[in-house]
Every structure is written in structure tokens, then in C-alpha cells.
C-alpha atoms as a PDB file:
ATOM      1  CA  UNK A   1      10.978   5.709  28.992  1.00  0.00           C
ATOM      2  CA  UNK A   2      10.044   8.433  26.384  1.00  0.00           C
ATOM      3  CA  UNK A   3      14.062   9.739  26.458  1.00  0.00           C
ATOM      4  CA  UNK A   4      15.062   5.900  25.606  1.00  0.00           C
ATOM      5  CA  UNK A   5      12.791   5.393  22.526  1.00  0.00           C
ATOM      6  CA  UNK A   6      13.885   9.280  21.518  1.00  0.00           C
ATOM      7  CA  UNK A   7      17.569   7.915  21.546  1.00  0.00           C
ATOM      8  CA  UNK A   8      16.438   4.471  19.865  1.00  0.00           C
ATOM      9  CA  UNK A   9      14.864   6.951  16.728  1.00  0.00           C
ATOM     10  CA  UNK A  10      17.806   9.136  16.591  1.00  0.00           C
ATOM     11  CA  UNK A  11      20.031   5.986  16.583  1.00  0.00           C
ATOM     12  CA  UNK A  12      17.528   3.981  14.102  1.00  0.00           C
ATOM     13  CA  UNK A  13      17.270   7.564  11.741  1.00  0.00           C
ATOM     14  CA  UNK A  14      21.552   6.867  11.879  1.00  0.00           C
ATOM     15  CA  UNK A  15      21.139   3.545  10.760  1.00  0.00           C
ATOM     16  CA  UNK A  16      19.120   4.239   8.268  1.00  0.00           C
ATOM     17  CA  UNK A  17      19.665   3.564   4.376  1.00  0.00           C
ATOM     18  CA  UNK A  18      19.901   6.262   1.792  1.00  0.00           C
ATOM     19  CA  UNK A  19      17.465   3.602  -0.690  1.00  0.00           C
ATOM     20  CA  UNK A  20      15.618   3.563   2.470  1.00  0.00           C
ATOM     21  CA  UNK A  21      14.673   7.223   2.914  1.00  0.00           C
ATOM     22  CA  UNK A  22      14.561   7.738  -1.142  1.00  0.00           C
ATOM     23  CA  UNK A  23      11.659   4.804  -0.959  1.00  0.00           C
ATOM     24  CA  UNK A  24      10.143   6.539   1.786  1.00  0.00           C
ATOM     25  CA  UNK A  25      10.290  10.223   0.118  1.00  0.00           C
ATOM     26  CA  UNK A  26       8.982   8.601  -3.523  1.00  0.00           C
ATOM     27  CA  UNK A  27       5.914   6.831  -1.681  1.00  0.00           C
ATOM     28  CA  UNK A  28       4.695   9.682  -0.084  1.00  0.00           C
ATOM     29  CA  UNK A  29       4.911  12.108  -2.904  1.00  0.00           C
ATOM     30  CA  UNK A  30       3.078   9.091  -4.653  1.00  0.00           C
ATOM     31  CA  UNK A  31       0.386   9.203  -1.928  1.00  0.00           C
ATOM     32  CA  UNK A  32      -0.146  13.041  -2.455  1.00  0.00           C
ATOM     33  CA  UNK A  33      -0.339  12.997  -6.136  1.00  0.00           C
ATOM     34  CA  UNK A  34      -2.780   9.934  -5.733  1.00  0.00           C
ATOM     35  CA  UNK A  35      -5.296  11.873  -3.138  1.00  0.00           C
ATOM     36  CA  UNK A  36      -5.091  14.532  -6.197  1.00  0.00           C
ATOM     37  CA  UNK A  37      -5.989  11.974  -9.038  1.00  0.00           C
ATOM     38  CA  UNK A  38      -2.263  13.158 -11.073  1.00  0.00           C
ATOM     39  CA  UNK A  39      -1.131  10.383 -13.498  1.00  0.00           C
ATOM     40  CA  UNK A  40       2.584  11.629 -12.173  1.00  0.00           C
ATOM     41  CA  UNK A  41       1.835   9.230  -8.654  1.00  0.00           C
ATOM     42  CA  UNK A  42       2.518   6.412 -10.905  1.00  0.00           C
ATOM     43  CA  UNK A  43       5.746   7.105 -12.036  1.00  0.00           C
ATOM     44  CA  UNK A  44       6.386   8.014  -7.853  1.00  0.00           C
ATOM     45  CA  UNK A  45       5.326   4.309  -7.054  1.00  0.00           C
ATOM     46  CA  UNK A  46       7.411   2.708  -9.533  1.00  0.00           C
ATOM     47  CA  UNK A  47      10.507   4.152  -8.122  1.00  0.00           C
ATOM     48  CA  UNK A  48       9.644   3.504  -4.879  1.00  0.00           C
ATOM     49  CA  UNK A  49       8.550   0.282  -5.170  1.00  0.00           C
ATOM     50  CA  UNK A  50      11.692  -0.908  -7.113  1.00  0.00           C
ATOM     51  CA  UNK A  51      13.439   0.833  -3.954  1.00  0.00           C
ATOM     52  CA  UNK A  52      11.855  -1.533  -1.606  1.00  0.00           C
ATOM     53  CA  UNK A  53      11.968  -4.697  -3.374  1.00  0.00           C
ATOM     54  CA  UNK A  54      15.714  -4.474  -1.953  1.00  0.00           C
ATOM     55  CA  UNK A  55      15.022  -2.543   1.120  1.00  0.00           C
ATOM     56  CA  UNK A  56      12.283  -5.114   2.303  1.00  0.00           C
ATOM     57  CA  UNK A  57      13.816  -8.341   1.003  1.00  0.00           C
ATOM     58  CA  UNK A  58      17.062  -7.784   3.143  1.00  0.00           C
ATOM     59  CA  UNK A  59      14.541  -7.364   6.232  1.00  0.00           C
ATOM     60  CA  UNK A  60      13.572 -11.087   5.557  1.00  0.00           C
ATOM     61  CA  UNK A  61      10.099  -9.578   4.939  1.00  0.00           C
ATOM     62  CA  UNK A  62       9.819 -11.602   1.286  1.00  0.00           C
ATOM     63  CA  UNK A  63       6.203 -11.558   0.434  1.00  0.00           C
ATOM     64  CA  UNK A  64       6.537  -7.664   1.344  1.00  0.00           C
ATOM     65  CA  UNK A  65       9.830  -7.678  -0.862  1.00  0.00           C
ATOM     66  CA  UNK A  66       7.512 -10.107  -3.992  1.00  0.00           C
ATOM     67  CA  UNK A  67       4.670  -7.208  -3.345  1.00  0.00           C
ATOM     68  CA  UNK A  68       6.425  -3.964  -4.231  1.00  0.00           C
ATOM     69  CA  UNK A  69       7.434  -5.864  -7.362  1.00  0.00           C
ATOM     70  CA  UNK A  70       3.778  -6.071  -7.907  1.00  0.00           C
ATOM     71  CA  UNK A  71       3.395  -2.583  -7.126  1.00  0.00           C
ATOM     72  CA  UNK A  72       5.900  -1.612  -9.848  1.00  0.00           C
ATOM     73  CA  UNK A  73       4.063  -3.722 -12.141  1.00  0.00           C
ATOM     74  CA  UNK A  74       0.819  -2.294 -11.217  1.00  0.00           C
ATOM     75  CA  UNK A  75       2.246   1.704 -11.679  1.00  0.00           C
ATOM     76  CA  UNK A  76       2.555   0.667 -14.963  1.00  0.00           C
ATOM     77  CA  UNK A  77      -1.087  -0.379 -15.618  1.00  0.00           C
ATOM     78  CA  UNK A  78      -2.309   2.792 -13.364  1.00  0.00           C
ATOM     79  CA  UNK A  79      -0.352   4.749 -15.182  1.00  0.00           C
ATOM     80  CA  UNK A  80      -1.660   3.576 -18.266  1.00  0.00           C
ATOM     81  CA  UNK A  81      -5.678   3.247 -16.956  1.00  0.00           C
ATOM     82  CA  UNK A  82      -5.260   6.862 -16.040  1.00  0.00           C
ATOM     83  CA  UNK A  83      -3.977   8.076 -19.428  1.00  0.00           C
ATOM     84  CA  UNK A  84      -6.397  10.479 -21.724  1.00  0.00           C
ATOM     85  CA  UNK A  85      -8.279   8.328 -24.283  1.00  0.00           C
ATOM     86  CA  UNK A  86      -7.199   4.969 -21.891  1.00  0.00           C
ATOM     87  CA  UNK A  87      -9.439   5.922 -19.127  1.00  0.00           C
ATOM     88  CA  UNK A  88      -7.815   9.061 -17.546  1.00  0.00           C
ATOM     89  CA  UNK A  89     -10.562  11.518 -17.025  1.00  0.00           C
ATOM     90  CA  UNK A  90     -13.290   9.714 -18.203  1.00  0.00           C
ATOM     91  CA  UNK A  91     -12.052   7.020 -15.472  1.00  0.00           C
ATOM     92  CA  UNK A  92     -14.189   8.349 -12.437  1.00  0.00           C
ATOM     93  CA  UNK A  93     -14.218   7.272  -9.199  1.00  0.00           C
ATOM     94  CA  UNK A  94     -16.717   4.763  -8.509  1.00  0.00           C
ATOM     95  CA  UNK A  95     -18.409   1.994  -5.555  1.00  0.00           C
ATOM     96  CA  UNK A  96     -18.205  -1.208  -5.086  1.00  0.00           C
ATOM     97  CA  UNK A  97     -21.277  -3.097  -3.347  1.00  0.00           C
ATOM     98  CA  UNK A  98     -19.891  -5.206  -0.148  1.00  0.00           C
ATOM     99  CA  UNK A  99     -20.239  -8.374  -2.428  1.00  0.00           C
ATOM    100  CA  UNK A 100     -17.563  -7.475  -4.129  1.00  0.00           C
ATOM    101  CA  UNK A 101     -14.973  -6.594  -1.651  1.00  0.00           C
ATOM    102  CA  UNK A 102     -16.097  -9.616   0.371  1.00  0.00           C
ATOM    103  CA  UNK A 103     -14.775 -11.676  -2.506  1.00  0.00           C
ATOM    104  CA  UNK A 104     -11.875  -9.382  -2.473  1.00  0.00           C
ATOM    105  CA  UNK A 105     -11.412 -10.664   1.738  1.00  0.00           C
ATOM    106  CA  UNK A 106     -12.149 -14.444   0.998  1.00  0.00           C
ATOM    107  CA  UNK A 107      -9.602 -14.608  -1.761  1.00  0.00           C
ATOM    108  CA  UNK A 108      -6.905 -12.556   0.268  1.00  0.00           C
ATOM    109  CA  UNK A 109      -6.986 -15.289   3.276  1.00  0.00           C
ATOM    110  CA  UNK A 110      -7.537 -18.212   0.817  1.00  0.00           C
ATOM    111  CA  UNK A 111      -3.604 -16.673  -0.926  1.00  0.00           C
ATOM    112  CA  UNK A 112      -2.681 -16.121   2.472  1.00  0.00           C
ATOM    113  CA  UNK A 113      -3.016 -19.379   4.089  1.00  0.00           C
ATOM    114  CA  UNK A 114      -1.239 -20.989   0.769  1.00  0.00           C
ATOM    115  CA  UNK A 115       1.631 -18.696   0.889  1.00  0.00           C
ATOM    116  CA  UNK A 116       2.406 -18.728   4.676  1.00  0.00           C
ATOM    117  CA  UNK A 117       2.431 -22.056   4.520  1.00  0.00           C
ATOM    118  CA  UNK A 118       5.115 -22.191   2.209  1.00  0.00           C
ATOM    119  CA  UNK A 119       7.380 -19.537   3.992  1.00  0.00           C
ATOM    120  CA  UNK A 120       7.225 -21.492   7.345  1.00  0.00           C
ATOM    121  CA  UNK A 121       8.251 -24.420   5.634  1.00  0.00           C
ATOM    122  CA  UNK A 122      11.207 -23.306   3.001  1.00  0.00           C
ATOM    123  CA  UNK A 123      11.979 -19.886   4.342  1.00  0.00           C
ATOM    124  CA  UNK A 124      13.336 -18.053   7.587  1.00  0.00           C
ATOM    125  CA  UNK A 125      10.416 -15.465   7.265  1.00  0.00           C
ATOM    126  CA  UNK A 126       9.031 -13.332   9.799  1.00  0.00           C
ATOM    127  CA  UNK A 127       5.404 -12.669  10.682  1.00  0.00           C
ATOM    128  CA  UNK A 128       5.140 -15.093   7.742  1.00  0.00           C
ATOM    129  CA  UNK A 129       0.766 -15.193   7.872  1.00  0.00           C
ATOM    130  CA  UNK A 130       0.613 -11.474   8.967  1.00  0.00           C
ATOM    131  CA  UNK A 131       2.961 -10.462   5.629  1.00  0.00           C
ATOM    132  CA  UNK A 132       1.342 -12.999   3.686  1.00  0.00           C
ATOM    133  CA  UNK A 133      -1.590 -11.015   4.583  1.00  0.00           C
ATOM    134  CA  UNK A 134      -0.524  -7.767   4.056  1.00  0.00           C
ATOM    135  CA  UNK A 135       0.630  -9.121   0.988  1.00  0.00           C
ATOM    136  CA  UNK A 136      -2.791  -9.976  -0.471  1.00  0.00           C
ATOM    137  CA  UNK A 137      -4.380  -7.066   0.697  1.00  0.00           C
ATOM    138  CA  UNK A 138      -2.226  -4.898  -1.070  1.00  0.00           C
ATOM    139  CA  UNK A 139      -2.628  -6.381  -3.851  1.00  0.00           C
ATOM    140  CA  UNK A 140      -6.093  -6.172  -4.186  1.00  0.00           C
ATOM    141  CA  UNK A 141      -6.007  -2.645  -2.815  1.00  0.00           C
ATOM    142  CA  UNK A 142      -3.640  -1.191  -5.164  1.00  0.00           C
ATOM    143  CA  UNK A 143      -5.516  -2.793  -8.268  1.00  0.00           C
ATOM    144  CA  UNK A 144      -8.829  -1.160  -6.524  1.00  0.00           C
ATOM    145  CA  UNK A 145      -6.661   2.906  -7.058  1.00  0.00           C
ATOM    146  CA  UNK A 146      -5.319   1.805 -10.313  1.00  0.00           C
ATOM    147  CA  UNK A 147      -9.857   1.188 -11.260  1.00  0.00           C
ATOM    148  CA  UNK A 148     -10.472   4.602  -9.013  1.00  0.00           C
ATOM    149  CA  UNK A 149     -12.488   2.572  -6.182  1.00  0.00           C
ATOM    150  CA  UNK A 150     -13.061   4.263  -3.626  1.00  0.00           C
ATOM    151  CA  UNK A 151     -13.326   1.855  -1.156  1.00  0.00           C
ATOM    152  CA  UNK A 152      -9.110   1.181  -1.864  1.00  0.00           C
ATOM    153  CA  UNK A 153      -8.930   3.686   1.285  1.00  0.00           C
ATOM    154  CA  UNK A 154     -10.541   1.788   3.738  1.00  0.00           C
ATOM    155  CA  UNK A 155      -8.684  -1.335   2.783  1.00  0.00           C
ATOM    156  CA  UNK A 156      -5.408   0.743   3.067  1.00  0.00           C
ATOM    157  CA  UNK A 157      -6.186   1.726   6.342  1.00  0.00           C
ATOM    158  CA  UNK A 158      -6.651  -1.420   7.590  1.00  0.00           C
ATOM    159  CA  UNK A 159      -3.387  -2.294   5.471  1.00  0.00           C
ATOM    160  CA  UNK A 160      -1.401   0.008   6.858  1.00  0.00           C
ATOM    161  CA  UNK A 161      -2.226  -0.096  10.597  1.00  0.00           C
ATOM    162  CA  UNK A 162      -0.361  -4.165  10.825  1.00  0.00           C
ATOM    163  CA  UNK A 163       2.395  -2.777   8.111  1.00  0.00           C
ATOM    164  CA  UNK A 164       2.816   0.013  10.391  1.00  0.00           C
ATOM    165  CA  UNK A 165       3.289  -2.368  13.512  1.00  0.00           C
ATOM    166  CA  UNK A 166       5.274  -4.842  11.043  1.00  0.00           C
ATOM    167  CA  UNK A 167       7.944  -2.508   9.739  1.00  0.00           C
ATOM    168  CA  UNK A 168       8.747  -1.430  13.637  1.00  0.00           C
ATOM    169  CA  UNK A 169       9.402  -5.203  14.676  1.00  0.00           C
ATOM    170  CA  UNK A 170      11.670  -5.495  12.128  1.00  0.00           C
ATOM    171  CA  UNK A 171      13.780  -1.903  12.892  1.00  0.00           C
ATOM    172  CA  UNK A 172      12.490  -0.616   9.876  1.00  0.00           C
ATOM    173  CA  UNK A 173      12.260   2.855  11.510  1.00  0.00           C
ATOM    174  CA  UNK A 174      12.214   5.439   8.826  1.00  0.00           C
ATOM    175  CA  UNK A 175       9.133   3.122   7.193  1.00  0.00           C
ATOM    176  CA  UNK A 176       7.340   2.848  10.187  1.00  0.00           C
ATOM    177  CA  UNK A 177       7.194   6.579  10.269  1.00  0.00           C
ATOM    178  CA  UNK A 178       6.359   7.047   6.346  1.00  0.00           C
ATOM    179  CA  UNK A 179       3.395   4.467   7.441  1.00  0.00           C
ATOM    180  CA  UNK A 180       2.151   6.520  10.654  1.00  0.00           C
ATOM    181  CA  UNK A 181       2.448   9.556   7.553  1.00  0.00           C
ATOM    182  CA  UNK A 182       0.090   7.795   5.430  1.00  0.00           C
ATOM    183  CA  UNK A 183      -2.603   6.782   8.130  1.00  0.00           C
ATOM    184  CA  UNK A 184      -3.267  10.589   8.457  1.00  0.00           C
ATOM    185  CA  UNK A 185      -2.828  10.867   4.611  1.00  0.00           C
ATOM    186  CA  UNK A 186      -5.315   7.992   3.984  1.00  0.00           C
ATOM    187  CA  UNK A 187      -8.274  10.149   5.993  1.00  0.00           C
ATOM    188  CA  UNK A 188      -7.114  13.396   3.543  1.00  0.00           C
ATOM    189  CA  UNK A 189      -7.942  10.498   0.701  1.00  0.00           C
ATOM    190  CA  UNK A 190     -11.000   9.756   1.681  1.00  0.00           C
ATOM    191  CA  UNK A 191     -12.417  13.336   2.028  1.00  0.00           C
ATOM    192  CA  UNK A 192     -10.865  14.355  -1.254  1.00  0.00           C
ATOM    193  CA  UNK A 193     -12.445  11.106  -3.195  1.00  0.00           C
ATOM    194  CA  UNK A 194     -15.901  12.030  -1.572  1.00  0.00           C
ATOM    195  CA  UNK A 195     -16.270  14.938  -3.155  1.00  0.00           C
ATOM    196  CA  UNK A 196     -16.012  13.535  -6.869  1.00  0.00           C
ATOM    197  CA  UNK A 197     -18.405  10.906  -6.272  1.00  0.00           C
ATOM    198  CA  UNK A 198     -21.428  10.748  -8.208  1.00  0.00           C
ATOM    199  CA  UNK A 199     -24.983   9.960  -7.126  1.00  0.00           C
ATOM    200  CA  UNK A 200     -24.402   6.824  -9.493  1.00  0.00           C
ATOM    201  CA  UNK A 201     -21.780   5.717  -7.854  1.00  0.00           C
ATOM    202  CA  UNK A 202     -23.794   5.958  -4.412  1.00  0.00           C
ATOM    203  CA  UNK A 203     -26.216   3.798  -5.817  1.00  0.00           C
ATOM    204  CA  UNK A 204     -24.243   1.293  -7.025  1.00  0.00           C
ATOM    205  CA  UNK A 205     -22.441   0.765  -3.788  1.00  0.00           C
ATOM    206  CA  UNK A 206     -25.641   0.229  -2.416  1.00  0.00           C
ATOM    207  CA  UNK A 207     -26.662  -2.385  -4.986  1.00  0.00           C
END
């Protein structure tokens, strides 16, 4: 069993697109940048999300393919929130109270429900609630680094767990692993973010 998914990989890793892997490479040196608070991660995620706009949309995956043109979007206002004199570093991490991010949740299945809806019934989507979903989420989450939160990791964990199990339905191997990647890299994230919070911030996640 193990020797026939090791020769599915090798086979997949084959298969595999040169935008593909350059996606893959750009997102994680995003990621690492990112866990180190460097302006640079944005210019990372705008490549690679212009990458997978393509990448994603020939999967059939098109509210995937619509996010990572948010994404690219959104490196430009990180970039920008994270500039000296425009936030940079006197943008510190902060907390938000569970109100908050329960607003965050209600709105991300309201958009989902509305937007699966209408790729069931105009487009030959797959998973169409679960990347409607993922969509959403992503959204939210990536506005929530471009602000500092630090709750964005435990959204992205949660995020990445389905895209993880997403990406390998649809044979998108060399993701799947760059996912399984950032799952470890997410926990690295949250210890690093820790250690620059402030007692205010403490207290206003409690509020």
C-alpha cells in the first residue's frame, strides 16, 4: 500500500507544473518571511498568488482560483500597512475578543452559502461549499496578517487542514505537500507572534 502511493508521488511530482512548483516555492518563502514580520513576504505572496490564479482555475477549483486574486490584491495593502510611517513597526501585533472573530465565522458561511449556490447551478465546480468555504475564510484570514492579528493563525490552521485534503482530491500533489509544510509552519507562527505580544493586547482579547 505504502510502495503504491510512493509511486503515485513520484508519478504526481512528474506531472507536475513548473508555475506549479514556482507557486509553491514563492508561498512558502512568503510564510517564513511572514512568521518573521519582513515587509519582503508581501512581494512573495503576490507572485505566488498570481501563480495560482492559473494553477487553481485549470483544477476547476474557481472560488480558490477568484481567492488568490484576492490574495494578490491584499499583498498589496500588507505590503503597504507594513511600510515605515504607514503602520510598519508601529503596527504591532494585537487580539481580537471572540466577538469579533465570531462575526468574522457568521459572515464567512453567510458568503459561503451565496456563492456555492451559484457554482452548483452555473458551474462544473468541485467541492463547490467546502471551496466556497475555504474561500471566505481566507479572506478574512489574510486581511487579519495584513492588521497583525494574531488570531490569523488559528484560522489558518483550520484553513489549511480542508485545503490540504482539497488540493489532494483534485491531484494537486506538489500543493498538498506545500500545505502539510505550512501546518507545521503555522505552529512556528504562533510561537514566534507570542512572544511580541503585549500585556495590552492580552487584555483586549479578553475584553
Amino acid at each position: 500500500m505504502l510502495a503504491e502511493l510512493g509511486l503515485q508521488l513520484v508519478d504526481a511530482w512528474r506531472t507536475t507544473s513548473g508555475i506549479e512548483m514556482l507557486a509553491a516555492v514563492l508561498a512558502v518563502i512568503y510564510l517564513v518571511l511572514a512568521i518573521k514580520q519582513l515587509r519582503g513576504c508581501w512581494v512573495a505572496a503576490f507572485a505566488s498568488s498570481c501563480l495560482y490564479v492559473w494553477v487553481l482555475f485549470a483544477a476547476r477549483l474557481y472560488m480558490e482560483s477568484g481567492l488568490n486574486a484576492f490574495y494578490a490584491a491584499m499583498a498589496a495593502y500588507g505590503y503597504w500597512q507594513w511600510t515605515p510611517g504607514k503602520g510598519g513597526p508601529g503596527l504591532r501585533i494585537s487580539r481580537w475578543g471572540m466577538g469579533r472573530h465570531a462575526i468574522g465565522l457568521l459572515a464567512v458561511l453567510g458568503l459561503s452559502i451565496v456563492s456555492s449556490f451559484f457554482l452548483r447551478r452555473f458551474t462544473p465546480a468541485a467541492w463547490p461549499f467546502v471551496d466556497s468555504m475555504v474561500t471566505w475564510a481566507s479572506a478574512f484570514a489574510t486581511f487579519l496578517v495584513a492588521r497583525k492579528v494574531y488570531e490569523n493563525w488559528h484560522w489558518w490552521l483550520v484553513i489549511d487542514s480542508v485545503s490540504l485534503c482539497l488540493y489532494f482530491n483534485r491531484h494537486l500533489y506538489l500543493t498538498t505537500a506545500l500545505f502539510a509544510v505550512y501546518l507545521a509552519m503555522i505552529i512556528v507562527g504562533m510561537r514566534e507572534w507570542s512572544r511580541d505580544l503585549t500585556p495590552v493586547a492580552h487584555a483586549a482579547q479578553r475584553a
